[in-house]
N, C-alpha and C. Protein backbone atom coordinates (compact mmCIF):
# COMPACT_ATOMS: atom_id res chain seq x y z
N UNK A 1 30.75 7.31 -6.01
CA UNK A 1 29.60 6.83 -5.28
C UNK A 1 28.84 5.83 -6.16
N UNK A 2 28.45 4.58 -5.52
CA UNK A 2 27.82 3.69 -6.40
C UNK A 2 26.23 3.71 -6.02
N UNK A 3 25.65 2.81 -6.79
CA UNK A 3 24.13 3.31 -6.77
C UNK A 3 23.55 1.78 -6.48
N UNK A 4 22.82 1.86 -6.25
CA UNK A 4 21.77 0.65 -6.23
C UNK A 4 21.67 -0.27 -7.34
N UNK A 5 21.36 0.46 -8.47
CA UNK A 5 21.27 -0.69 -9.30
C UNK A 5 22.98 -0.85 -10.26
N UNK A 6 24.29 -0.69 -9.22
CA UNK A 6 25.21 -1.33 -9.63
C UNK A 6 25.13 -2.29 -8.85
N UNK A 7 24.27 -3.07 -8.17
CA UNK A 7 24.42 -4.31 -7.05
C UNK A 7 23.45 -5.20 -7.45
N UNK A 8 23.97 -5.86 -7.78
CA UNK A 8 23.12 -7.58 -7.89
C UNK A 8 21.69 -7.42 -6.78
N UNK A 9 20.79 -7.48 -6.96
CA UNK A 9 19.47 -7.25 -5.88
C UNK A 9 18.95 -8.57 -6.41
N UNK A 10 18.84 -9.02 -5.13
CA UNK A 10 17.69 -10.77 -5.55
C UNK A 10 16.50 -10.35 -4.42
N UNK A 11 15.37 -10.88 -5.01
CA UNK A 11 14.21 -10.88 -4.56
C UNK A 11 13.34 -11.85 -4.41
N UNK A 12 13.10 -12.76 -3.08
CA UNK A 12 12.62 -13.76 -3.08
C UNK A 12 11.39 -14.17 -2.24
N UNK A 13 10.78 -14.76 -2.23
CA UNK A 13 9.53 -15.08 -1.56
C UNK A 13 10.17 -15.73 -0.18
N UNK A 14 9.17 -14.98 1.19
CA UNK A 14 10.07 -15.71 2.13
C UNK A 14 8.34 -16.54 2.57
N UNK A 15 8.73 -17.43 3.73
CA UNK A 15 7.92 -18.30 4.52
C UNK A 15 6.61 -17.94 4.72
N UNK A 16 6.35 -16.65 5.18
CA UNK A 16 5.27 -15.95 5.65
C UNK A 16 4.55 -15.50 4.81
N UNK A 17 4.52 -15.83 3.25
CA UNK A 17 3.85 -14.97 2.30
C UNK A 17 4.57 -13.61 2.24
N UNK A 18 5.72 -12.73 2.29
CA UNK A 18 5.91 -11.82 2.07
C UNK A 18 6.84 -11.69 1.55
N UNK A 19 8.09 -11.10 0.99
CA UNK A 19 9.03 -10.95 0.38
C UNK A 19 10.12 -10.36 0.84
N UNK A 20 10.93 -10.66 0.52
CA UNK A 20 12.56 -10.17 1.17
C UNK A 20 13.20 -9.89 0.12
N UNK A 21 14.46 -8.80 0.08
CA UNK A 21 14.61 -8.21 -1.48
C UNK A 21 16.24 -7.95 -0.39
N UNK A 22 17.33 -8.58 -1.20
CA UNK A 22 18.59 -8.20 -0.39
C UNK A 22 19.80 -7.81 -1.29
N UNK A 23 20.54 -7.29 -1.04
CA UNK A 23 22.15 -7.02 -1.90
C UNK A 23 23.03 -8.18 -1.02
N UNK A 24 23.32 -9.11 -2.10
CA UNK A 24 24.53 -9.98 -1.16
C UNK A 24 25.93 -9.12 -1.17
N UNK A 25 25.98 -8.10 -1.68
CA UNK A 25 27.57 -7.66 -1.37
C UNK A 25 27.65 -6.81 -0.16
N UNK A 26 26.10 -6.69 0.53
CA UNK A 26 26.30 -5.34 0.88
C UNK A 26 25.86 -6.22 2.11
N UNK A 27 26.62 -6.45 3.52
CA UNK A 27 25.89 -6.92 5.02
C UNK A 27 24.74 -5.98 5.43
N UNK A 28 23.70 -6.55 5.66
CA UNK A 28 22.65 -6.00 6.71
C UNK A 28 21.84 -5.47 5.36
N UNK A 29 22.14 -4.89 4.17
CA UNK A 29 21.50 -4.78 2.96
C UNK A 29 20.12 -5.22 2.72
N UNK A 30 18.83 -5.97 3.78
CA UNK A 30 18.04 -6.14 2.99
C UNK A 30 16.66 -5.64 3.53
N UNK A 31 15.40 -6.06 2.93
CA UNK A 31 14.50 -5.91 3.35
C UNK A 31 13.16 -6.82 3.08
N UNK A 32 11.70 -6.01 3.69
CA UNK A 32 10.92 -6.99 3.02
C UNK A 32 9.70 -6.36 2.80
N UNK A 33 8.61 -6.57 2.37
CA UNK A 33 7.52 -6.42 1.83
C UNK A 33 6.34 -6.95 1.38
N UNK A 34 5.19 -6.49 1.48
CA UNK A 34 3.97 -7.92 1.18
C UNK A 34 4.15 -7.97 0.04
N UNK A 35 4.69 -7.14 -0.79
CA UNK A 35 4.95 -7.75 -2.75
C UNK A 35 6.55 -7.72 -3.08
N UNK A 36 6.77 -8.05 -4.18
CA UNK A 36 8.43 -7.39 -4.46
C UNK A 36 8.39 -6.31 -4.55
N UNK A 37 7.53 -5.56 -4.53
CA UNK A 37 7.66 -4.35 -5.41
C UNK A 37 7.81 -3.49 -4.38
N UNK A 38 6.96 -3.53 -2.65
CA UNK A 38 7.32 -2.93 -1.86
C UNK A 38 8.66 -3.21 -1.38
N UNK A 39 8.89 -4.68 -1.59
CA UNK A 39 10.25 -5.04 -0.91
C UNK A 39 11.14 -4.35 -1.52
N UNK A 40 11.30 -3.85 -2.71
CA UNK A 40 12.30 -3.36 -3.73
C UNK A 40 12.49 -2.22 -3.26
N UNK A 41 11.60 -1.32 -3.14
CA UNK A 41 11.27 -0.46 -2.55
C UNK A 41 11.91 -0.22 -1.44
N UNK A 42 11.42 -0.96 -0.26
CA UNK A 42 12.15 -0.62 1.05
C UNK A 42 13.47 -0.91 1.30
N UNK A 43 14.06 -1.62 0.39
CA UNK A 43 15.49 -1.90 -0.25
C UNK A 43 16.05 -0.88 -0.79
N UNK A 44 15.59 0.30 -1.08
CA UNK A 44 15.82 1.55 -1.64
C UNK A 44 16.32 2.21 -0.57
N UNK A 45 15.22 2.21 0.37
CA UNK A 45 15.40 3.25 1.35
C UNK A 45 16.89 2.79 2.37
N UNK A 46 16.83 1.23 2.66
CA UNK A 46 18.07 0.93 3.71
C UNK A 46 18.94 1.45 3.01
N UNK A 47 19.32 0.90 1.48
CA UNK A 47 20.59 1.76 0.86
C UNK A 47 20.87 2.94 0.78
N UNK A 48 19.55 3.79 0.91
CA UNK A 48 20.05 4.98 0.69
C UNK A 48 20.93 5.39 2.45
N UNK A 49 20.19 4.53 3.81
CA UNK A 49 20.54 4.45 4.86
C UNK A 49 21.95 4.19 5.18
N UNK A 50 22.18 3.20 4.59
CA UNK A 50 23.77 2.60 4.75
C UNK A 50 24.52 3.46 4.31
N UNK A 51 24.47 4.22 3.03
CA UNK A 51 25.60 4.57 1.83
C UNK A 51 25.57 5.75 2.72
N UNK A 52 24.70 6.67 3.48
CA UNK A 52 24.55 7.84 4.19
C UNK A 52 25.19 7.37 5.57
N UNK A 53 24.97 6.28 6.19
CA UNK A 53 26.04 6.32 7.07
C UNK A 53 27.56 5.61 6.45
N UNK A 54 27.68 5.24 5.85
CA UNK A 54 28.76 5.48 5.08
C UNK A 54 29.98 6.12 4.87
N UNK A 55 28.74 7.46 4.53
CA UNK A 55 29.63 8.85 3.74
C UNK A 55 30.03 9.50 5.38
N UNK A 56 29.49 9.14 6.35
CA UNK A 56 29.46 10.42 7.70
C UNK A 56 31.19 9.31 8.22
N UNK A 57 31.03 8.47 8.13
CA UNK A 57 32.73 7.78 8.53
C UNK A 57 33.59 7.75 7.78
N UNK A 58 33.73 8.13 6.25
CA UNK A 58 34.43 8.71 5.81
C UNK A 58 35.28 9.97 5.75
């Protein structure tokens, strides 16, 4: 099982003043937030989302 921080995570300022924080290896992987820090954050939670549906189709 791999973890989060084996994935390249970029975090960038989007249009609206808020932030978007994504895994390019991973489709649908990202998120966003009024700082990085929430964005990082809620980038936590989709992965933990994905890797959990994941494990149930395995």
């Amino acid at each position: 099982m791999k973890f989060l921080q084996d994935y390249t995570v970029v975090i960038l300022p989007d249009d609206n003043g808020t932030f978007v924080a994504y895994v390019p290896a991973i489709p649908g992987c990202h998120a966003w937030g009024q700082t990085a820090d929430e964005a990082r954050a809620e980038l936590v939670y989709v992965f933990e989302m994905i890797q959990e549906e994941f494990n149930q189709m395995s």
